[in-house]
C-alpha atoms as a PDB file:
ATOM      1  CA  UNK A   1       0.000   0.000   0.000  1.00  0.00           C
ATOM      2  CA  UNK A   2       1.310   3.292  -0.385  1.00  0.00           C
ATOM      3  CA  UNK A   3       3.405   4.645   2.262  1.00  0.00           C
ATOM      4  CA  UNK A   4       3.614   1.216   3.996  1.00  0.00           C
ATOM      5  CA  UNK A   5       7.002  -0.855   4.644  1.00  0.00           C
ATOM      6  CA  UNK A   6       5.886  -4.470   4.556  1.00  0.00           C
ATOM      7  CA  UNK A   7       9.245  -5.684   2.967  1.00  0.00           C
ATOM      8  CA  UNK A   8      11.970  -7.393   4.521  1.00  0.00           C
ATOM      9  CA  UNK A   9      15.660  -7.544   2.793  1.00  0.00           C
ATOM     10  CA  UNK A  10      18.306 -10.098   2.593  1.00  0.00           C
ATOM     11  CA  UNK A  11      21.054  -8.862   0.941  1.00  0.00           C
ATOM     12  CA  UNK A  12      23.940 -10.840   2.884  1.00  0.00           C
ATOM     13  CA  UNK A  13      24.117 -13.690   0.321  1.00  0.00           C
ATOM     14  CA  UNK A  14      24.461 -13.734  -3.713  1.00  0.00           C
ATOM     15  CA  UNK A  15      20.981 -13.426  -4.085  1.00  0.00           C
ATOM     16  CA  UNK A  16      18.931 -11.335  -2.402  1.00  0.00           C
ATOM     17  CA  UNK A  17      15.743 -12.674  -0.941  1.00  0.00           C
ATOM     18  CA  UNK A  18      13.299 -10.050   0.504  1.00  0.00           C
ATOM     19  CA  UNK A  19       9.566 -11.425   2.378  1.00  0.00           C
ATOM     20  CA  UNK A  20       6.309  -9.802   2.808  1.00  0.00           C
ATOM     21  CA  UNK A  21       5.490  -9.629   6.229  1.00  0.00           C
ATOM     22  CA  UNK A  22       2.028  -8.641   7.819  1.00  0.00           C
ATOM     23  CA  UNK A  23       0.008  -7.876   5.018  1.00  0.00           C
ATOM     24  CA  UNK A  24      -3.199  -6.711   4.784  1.00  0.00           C
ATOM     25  CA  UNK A  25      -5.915  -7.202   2.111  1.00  0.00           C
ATOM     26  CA  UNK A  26      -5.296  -4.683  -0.481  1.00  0.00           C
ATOM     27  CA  UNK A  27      -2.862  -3.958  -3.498  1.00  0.00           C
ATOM     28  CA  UNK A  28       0.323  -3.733  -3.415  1.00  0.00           C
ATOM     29  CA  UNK A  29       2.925  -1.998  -6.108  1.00  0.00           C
ATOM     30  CA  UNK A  30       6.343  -3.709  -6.057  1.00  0.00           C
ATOM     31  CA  UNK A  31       9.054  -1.660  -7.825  1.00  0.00           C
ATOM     32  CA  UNK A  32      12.774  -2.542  -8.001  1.00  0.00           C
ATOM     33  CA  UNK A  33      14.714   0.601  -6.807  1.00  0.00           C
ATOM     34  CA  UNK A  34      18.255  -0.887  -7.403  1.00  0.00           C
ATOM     35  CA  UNK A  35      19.299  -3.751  -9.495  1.00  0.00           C
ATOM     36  CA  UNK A  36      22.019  -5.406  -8.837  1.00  0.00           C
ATOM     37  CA  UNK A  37      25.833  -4.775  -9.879  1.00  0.00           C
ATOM     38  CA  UNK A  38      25.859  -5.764 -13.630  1.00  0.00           C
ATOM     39  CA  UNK A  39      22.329  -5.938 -14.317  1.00  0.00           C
ATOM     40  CA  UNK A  40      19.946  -3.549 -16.084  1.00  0.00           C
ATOM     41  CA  UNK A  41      16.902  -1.928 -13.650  1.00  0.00           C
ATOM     42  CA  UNK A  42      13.466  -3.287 -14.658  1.00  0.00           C
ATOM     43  CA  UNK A  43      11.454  -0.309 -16.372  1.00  0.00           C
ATOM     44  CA  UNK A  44       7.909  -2.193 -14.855  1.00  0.00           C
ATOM     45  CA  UNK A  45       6.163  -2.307 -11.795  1.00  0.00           C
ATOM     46  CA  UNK A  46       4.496  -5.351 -10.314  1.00  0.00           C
ATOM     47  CA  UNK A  47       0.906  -5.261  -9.034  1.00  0.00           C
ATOM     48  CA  UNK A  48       0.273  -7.802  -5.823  1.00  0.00           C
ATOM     49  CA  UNK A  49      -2.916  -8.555  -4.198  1.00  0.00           C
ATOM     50  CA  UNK A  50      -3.910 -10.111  -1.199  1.00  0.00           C
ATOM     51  CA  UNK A  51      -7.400 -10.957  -0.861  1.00  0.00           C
ATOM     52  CA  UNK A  52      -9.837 -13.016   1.378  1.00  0.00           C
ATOM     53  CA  UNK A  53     -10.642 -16.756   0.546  1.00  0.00           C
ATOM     54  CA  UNK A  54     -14.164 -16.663   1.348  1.00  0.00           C
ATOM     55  CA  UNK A  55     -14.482 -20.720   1.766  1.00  0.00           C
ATOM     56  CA  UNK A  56     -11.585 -20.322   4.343  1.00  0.00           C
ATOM     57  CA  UNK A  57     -11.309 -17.168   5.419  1.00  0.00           C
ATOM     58  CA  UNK A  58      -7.377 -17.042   4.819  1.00  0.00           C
ATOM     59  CA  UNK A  59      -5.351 -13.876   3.178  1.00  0.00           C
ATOM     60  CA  UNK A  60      -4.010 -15.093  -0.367  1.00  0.00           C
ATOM     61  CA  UNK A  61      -1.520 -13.468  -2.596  1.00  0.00           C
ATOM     62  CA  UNK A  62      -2.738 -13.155  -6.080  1.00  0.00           C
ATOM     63  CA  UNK A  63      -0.275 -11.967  -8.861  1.00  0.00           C
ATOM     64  CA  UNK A  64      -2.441 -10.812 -12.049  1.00  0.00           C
ATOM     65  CA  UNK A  65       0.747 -10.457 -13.994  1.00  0.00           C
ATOM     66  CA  UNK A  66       2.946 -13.221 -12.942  1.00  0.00           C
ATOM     67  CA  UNK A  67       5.134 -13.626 -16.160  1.00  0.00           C
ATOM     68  CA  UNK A  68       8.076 -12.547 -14.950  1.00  0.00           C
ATOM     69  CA  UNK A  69       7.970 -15.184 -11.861  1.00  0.00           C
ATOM     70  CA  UNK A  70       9.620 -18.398 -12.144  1.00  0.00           C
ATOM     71  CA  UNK A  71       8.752 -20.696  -9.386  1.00  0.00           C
ATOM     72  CA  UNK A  72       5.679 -21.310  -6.854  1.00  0.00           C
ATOM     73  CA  UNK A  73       3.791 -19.744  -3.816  1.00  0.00           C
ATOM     74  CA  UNK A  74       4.889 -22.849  -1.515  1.00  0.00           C
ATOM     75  CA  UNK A  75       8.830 -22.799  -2.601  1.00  0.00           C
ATOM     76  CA  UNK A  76       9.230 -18.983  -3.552  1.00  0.00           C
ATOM     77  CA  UNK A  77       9.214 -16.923  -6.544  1.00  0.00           C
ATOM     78  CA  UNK A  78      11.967 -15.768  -8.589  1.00  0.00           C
ATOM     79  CA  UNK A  79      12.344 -12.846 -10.720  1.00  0.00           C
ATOM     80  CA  UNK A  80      14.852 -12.869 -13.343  1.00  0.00           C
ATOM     81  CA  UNK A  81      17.070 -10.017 -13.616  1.00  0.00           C
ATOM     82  CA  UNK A  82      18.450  -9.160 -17.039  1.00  0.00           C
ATOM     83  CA  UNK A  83      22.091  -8.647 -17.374  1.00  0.00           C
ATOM     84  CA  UNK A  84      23.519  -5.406 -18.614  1.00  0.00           C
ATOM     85  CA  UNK A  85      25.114  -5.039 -22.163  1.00  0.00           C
ATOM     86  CA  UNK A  86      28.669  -4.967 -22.272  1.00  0.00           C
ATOM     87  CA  UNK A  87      30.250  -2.028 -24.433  1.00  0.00           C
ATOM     88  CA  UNK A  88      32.722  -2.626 -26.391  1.00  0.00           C
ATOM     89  CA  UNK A  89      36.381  -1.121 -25.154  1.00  0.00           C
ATOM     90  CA  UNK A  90      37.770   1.764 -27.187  1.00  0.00           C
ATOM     91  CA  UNK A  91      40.482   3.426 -27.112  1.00  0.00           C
ATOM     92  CA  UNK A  92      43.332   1.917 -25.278  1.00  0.00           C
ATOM     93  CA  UNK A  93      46.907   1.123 -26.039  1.00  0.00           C
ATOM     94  CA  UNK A  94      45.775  -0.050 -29.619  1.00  0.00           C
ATOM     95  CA  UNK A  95      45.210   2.915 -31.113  1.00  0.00           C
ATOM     96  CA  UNK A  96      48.365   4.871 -30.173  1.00  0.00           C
ATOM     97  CA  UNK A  97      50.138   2.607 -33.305  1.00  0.00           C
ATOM     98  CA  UNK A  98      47.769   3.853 -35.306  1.00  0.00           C
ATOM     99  CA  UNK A  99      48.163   7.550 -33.783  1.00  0.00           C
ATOM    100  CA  UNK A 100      51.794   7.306 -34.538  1.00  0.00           C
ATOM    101  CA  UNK A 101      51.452   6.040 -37.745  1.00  0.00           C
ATOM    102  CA  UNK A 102      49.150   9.032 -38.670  1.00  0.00           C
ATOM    103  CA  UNK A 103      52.237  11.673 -36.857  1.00  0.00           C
ATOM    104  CA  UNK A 104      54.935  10.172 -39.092  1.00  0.00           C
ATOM    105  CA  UNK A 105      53.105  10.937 -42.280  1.00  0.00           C
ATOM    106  CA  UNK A 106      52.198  13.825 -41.359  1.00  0.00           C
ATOM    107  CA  UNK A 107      55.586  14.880 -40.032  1.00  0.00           C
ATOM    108  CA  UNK A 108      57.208  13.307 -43.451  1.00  0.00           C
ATOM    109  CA  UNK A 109      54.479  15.477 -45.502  1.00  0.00           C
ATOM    110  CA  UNK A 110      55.642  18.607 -43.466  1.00  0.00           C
ATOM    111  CA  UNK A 111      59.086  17.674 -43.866  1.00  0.00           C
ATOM    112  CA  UNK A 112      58.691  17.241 -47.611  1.00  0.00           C
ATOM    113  CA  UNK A 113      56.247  20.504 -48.187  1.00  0.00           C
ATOM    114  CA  UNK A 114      59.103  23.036 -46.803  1.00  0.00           C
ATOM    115  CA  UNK A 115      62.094  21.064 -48.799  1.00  0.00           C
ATOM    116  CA  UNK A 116      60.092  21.595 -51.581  1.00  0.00           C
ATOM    117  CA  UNK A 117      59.388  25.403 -50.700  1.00  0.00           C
ATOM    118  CA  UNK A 118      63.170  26.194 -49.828  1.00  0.00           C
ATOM    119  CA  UNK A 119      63.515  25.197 -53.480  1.00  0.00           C
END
């Protein structure tokens, strides 16, 4: 609900785990607010609801969108995270050959344009 904290947060392993704790019946927005190191942010949000079995009177999470779970209510859900692109390097130590290729023509062209305007 907004303005609530019902979210706990394990970050001590390699994958985080986080747990609803004491909800109420209502709907819930789940947003991501930092991916991890080398993965992209997700641009969505994630609607949750809890609602009221009325055959047992038990709180149930319902997930209208739930395409982006892998997993079960019993065992967990997962979300997968999508890994950032890599860039390609540029730059570097590789292009100074070609940078001093470039200055010795251009210092032989210089060279050659003043011999030829001594003459």
């Amino acid at each position: 609900k907004q303005g609530e904290e019902t979210l706990l947060i394990d970050n001590s392993g390699t994958d985080p785990v986080f747990k609803f704790a004491a909800l109420t019946e209502g709907t819930y927005l789940l947003t991501e607010t930092k991916a991890p190191d080398g993965y992209k942010l997700p641009t969505k949000n994630w609607t949750i609801q809890v609602v009221r079995n009325e055959e047992t009177g038990l709180l149930e999470i319902q997930i209208p969108d739930d395409s982006f779970l892998t997993g079960n209510l019993d065992e967990g859900y997962n979300v997968e995270n999508e890994e950032q692109s890599e860039f390609p390097q540029t730059g570097g130590i590789g292009s100074l050959s070609y940078i001093a290729i470039g200055l010795i023509i251009l210092m032989g062209s210089l060279g050659r344009y003043i011999r030829k305007s001594e003459n």
